[in-house]
C-alpha atoms as a PDB file:
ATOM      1  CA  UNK A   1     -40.340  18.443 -66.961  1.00  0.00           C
ATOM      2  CA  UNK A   2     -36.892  17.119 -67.734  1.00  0.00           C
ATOM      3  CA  UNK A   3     -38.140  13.539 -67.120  1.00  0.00           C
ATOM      4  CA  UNK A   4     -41.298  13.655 -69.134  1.00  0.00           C
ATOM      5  CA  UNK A   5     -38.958  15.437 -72.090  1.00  0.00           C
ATOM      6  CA  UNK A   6     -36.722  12.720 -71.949  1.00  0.00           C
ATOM      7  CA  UNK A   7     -39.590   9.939 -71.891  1.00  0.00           C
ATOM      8  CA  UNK A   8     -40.870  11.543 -74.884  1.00  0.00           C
ATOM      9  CA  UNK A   9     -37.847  11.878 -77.036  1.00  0.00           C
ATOM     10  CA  UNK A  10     -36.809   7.523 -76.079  1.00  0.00           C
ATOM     11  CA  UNK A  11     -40.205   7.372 -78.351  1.00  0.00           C
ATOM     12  CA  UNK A  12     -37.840   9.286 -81.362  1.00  0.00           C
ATOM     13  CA  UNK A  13     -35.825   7.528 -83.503  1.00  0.00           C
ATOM     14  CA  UNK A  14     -34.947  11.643 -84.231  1.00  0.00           C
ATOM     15  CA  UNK A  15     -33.866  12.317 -80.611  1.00  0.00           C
ATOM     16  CA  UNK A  16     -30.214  13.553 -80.260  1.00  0.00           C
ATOM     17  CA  UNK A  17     -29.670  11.257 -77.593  1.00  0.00           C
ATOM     18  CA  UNK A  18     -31.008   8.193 -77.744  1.00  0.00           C
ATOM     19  CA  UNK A  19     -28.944   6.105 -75.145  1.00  0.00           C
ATOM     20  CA  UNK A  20     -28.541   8.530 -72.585  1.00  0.00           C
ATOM     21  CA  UNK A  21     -30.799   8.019 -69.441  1.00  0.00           C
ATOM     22  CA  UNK A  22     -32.881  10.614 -67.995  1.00  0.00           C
ATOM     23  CA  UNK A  23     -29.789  11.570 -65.541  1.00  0.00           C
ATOM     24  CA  UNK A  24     -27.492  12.285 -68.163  1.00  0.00           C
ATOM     25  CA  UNK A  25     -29.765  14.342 -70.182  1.00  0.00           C
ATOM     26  CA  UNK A  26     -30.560  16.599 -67.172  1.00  0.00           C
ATOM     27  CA  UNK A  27     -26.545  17.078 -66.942  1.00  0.00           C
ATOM     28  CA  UNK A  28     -26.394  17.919 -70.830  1.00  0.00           C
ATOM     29  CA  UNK A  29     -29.084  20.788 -70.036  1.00  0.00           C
ATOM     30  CA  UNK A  30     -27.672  21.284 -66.722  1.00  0.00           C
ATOM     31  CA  UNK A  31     -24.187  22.503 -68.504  1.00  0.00           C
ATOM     32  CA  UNK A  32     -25.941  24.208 -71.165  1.00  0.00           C
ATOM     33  CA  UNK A  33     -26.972  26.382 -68.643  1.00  0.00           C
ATOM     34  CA  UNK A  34     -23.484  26.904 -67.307  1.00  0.00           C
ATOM     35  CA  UNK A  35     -22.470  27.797 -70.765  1.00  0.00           C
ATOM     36  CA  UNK A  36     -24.791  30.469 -71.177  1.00  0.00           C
ATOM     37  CA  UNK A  37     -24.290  31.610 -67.694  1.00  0.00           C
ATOM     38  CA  UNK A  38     -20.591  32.317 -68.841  1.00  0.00           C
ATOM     39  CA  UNK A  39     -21.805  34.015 -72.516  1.00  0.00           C
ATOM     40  CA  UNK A  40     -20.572  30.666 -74.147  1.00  0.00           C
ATOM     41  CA  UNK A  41     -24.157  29.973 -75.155  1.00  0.00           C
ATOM     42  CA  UNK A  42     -27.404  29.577 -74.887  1.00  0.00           C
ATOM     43  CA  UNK A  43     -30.494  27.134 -73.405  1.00  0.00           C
ATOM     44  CA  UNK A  44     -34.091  27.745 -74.670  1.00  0.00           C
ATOM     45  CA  UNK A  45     -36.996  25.443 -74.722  1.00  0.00           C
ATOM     46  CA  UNK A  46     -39.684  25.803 -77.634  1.00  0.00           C
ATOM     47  CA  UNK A  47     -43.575  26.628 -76.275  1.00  0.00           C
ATOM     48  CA  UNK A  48     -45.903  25.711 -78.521  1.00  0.00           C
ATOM     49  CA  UNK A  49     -49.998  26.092 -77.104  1.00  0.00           C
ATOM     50  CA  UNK A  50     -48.559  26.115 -73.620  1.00  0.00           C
ATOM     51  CA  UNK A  51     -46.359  22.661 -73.463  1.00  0.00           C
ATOM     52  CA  UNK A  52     -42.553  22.011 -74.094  1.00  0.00           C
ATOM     53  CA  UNK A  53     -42.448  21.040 -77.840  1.00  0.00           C
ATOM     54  CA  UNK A  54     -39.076  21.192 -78.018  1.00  0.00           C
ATOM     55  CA  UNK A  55     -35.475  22.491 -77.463  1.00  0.00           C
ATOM     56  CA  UNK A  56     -32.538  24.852 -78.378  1.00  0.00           C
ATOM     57  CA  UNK A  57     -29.191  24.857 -77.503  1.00  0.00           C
ATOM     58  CA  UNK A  58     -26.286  27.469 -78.909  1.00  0.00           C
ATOM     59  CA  UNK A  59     -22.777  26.525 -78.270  1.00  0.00           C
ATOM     60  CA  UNK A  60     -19.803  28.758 -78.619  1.00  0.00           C
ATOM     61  CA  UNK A  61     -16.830  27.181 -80.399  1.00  0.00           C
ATOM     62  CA  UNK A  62     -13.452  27.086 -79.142  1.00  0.00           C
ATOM     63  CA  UNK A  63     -11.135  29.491 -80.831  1.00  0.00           C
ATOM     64  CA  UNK A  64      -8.564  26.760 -81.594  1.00  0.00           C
ATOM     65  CA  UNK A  65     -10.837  25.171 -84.368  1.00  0.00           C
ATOM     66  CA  UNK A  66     -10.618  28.515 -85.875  1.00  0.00           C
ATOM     67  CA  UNK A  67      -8.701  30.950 -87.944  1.00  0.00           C
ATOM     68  CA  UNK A  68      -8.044  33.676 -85.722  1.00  0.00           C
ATOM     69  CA  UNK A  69     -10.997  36.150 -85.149  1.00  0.00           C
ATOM     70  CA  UNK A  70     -13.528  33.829 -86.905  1.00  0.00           C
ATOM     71  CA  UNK A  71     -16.404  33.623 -84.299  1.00  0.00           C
ATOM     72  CA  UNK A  72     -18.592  30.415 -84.826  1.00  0.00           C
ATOM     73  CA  UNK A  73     -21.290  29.194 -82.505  1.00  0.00           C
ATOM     74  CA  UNK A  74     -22.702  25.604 -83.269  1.00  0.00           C
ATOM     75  CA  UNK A  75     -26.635  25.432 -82.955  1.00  0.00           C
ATOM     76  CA  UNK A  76     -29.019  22.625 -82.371  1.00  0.00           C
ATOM     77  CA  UNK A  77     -32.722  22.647 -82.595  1.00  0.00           C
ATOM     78  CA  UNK A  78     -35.100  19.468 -81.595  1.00  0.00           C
ATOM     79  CA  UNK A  79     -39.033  19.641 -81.542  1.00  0.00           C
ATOM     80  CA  UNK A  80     -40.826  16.664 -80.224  1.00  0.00           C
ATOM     81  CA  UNK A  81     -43.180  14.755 -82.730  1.00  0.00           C
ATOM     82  CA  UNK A  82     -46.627  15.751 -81.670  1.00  0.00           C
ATOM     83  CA  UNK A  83     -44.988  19.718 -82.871  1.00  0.00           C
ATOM     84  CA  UNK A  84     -44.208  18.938 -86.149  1.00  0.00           C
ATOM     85  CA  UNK A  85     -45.492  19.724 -89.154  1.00  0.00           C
ATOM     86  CA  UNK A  86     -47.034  22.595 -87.655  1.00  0.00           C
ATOM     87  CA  UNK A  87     -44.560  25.387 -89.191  1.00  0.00           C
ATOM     88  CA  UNK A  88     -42.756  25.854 -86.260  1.00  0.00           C
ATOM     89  CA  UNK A  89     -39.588  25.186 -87.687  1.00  0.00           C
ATOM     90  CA  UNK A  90     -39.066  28.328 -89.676  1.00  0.00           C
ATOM     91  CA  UNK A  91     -39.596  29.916 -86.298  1.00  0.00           C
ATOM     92  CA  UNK A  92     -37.369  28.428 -84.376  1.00  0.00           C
ATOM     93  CA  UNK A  93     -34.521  27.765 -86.877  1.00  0.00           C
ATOM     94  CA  UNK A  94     -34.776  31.740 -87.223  1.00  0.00           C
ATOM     95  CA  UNK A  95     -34.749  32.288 -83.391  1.00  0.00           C
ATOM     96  CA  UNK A  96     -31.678  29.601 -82.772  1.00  0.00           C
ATOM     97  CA  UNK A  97     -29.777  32.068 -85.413  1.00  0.00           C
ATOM     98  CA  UNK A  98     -30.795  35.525 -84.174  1.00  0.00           C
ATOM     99  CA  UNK A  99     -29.571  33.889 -80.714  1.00  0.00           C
ATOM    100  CA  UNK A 100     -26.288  33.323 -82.078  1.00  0.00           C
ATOM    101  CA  UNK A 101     -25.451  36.190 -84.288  1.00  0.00           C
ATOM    102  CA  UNK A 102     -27.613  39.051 -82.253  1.00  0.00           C
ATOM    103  CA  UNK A 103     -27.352  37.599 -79.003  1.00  0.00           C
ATOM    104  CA  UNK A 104     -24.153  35.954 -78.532  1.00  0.00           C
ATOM    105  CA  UNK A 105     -22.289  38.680 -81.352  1.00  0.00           C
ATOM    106  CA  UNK A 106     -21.051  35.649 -83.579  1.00  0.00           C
ATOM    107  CA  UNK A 107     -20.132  35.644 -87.554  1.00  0.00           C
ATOM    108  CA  UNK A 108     -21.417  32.688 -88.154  1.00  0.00           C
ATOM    109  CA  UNK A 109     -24.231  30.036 -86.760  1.00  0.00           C
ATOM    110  CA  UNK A 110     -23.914  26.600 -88.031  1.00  0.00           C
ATOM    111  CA  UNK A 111     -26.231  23.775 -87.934  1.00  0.00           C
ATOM    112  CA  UNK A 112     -24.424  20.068 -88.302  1.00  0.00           C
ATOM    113  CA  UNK A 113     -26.761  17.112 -88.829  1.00  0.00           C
ATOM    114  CA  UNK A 114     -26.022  13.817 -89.904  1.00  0.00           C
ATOM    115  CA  UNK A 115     -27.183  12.735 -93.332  1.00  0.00           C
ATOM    116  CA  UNK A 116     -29.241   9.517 -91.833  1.00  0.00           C
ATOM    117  CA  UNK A 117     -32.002  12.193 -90.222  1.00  0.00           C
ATOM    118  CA  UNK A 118     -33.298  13.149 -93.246  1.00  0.00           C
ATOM    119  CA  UNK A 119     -36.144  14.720 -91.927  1.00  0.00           C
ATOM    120  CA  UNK A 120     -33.898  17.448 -90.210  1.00  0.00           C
ATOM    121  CA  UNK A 121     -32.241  17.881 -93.906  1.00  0.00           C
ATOM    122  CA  UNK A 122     -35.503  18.078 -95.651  1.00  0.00           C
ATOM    123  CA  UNK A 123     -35.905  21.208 -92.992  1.00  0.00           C
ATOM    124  CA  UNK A 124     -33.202  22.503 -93.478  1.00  0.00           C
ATOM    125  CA  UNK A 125     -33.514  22.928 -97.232  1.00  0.00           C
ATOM    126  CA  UNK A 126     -37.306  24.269 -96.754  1.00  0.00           C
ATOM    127  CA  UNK A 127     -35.496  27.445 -95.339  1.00  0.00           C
ATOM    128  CA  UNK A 128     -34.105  28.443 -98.626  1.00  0.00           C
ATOM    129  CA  UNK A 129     -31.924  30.627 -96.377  1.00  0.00           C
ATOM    130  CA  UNK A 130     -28.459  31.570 -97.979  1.00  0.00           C
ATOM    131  CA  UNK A 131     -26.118  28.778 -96.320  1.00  0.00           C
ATOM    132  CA  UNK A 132     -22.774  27.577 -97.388  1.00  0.00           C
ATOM    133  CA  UNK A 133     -23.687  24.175 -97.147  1.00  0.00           C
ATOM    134  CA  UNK A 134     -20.715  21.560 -96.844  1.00  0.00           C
ATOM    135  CA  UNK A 135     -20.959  17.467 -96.529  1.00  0.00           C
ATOM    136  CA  UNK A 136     -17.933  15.896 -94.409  1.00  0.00           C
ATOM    137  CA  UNK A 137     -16.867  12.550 -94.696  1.00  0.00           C
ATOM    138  CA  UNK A 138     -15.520   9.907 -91.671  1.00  0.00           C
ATOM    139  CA  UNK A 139     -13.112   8.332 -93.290  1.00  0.00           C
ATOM    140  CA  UNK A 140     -11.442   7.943 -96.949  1.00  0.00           C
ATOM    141  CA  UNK A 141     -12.527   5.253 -99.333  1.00  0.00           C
ATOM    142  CA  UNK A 142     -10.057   2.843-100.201  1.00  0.00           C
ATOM    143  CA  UNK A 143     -10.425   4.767-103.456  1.00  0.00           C
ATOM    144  CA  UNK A 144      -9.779   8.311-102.301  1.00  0.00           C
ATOM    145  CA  UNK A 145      -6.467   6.602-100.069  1.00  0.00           C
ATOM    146  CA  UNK A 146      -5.177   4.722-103.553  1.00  0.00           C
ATOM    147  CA  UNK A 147      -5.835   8.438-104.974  1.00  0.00           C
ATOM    148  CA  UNK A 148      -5.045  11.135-102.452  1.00  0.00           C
ATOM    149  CA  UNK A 149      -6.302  14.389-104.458  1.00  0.00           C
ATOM    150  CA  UNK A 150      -9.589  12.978-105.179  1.00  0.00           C
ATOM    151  CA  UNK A 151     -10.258  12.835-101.523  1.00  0.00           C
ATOM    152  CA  UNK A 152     -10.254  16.463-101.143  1.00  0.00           C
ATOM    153  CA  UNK A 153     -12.255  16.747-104.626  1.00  0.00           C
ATOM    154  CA  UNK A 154     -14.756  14.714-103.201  1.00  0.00           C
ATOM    155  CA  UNK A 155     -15.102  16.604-100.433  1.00  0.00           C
ATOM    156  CA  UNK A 156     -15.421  20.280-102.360  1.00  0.00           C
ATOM    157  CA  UNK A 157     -17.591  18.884-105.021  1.00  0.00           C
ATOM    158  CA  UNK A 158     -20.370  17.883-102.485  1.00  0.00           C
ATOM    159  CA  UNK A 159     -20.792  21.792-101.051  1.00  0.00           C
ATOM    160  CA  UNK A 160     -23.773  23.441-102.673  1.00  0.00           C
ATOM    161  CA  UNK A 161     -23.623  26.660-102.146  1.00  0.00           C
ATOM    162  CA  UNK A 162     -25.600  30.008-103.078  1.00  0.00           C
ATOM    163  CA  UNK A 163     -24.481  31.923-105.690  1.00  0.00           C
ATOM    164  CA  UNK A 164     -24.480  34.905-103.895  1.00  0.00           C
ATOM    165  CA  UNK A 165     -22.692  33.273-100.788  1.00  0.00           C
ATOM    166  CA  UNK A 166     -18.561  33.031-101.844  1.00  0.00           C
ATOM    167  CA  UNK A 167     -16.889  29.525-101.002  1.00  0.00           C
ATOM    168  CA  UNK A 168     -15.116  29.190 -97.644  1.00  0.00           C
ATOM    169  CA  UNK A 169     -12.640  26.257 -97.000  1.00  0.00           C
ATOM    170  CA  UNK A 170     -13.274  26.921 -93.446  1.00  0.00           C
ATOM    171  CA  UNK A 171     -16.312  24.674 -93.763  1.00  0.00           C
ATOM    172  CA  UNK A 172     -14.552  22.129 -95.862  1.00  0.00           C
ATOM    173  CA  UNK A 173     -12.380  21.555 -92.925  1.00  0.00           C
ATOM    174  CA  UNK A 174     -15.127  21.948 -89.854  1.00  0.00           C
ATOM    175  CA  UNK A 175     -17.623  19.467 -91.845  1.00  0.00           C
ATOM    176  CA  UNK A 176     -14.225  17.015 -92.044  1.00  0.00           C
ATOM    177  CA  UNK A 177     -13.989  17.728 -88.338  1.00  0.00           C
ATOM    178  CA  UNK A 178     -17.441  17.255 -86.859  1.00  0.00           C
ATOM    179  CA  UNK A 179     -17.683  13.567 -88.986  1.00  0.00           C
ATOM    180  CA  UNK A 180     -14.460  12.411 -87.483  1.00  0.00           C
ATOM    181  CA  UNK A 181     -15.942  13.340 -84.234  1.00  0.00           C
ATOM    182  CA  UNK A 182     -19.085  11.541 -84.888  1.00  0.00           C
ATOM    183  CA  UNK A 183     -17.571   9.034 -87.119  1.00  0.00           C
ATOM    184  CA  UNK A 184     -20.098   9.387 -89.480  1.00  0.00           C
ATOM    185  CA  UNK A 185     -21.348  11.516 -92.721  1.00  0.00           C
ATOM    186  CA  UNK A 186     -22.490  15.162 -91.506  1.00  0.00           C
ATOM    187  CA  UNK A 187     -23.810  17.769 -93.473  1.00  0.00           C
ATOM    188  CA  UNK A 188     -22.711  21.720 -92.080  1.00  0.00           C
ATOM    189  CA  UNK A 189     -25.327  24.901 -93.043  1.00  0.00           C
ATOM    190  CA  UNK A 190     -23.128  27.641 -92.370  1.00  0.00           C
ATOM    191  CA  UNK A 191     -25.003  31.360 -92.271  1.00  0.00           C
ATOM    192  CA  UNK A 192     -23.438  34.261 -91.632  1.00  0.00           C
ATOM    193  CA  UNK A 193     -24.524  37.453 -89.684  1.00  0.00           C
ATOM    194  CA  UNK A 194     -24.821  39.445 -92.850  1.00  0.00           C
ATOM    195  CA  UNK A 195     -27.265  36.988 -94.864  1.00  0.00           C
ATOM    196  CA  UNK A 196     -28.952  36.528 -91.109  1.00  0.00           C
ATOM    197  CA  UNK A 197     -29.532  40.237 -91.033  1.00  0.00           C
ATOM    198  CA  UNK A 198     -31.190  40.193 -94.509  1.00  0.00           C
ATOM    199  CA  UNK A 199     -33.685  37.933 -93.481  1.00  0.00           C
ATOM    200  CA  UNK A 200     -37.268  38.288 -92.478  1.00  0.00           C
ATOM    201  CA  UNK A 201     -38.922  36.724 -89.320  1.00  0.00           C
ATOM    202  CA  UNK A 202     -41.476  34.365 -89.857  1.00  0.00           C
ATOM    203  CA  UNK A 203     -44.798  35.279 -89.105  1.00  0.00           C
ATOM    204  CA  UNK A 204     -45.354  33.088 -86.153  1.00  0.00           C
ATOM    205  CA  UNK A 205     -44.814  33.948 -82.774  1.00  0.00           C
ATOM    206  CA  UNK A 206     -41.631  33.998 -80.852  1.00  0.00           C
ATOM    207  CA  UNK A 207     -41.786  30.501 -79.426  1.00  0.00           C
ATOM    208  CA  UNK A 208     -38.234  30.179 -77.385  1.00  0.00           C
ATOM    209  CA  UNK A 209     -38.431  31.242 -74.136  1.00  0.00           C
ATOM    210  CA  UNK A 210     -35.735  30.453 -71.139  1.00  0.00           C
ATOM    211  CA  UNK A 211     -35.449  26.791 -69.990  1.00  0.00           C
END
């Protein structure tokens, strides 16, 4: 299953990991599976008219990129192409959160994606669920290093938030974070457990189930 998974995703411009071989991939599930063995996170594959469509993976962050007793688990959702465009993604997006707030007890789930896979934005913005939404940056311009404030102004003028969801800087500084990881442009949907918890399940189907 892993193999044929794998095969099918090197046909995806979308797929999360385009140069890894089918060995490494297995290992990325393999310690997925460790993590939720722990309670650091989660592993669930998306069934959709009995095949693998797709995957979910829920990933406790270290307390160090934190303020203290801010619990944050980082959340990734793939479907393969021949599932799309069938309305899973409400589904799974809402099953990927419950998973982190209900499941796992977190205050927040986030979902990081980089601005190139538009597709995954456009989805993203379909919810219309209540996120503080934050864009990070790599590096400085040579604009925003000749003028040091407007770097940070940048940086807060691109978050588009709800009005009924209150700024947090925390996100200014994880979106910073996650594109100096990647080294490139990221946008961060941050939802917390309350807004989760006023949200209603969409009418399809539970369609994670263990991996």
């Amino acid at each position: 299953m892993i193999r044929q998974f794998w095969q099918s995703g090197q046909r995806d411009p979308a797929f999360p990991f385009p140069s890894a071989t089918a060995a490494d991939f297995g290992k990325f599930l393999e310690s997925h599976r460790n993590l939720e063995s722990m309670g650091w996170g989660a592993l669930r594959q998306v069934m959709w008219q009995g095949i693998t469509a797709g995957m979910v993976t829920v990933q406790i962050l270290e307390s160090g990129l934190l303020p203290i007793g801010v619990q944050v688990a980082e959340c990734g959702t793939y479907l393969l192409p021949e599932a799309r465009g069938r309305g899973l993604n409400p589904r799974v997006k809402w099953e990927t959160a419950q998973l982190a707030v209900e499941t796992l007890a977190m205050d927040w789930c986030v979902f990081v994606v980089l601005t190139q896979n538009q597709q995954a934005l456009h989805g993203l913005y379909k919810l219309n669920w209540p996120f503080v939404h934050t864009q990070g940056y790599p590096t400085p311009t040579p604009n925003q290093l000749a003028h040091p404030t407007k770097q940070l102004e940048s940086i807060e003028n691109a978050v588009d938030r709800p009005s009924n969801v209150p700024e947090n800087p925390l996100w200014i500084r994880f979106a910073r974070w996650k594109a100096w990881q990647v080294q490139q442009q990221v946008h961060v949907f941050a939802l917390h457990r309350d807004h989760f918890s006023q949200l209603s399940p969409p009418p399809i189907p539970p369609v994670c189930t263990q991996l």
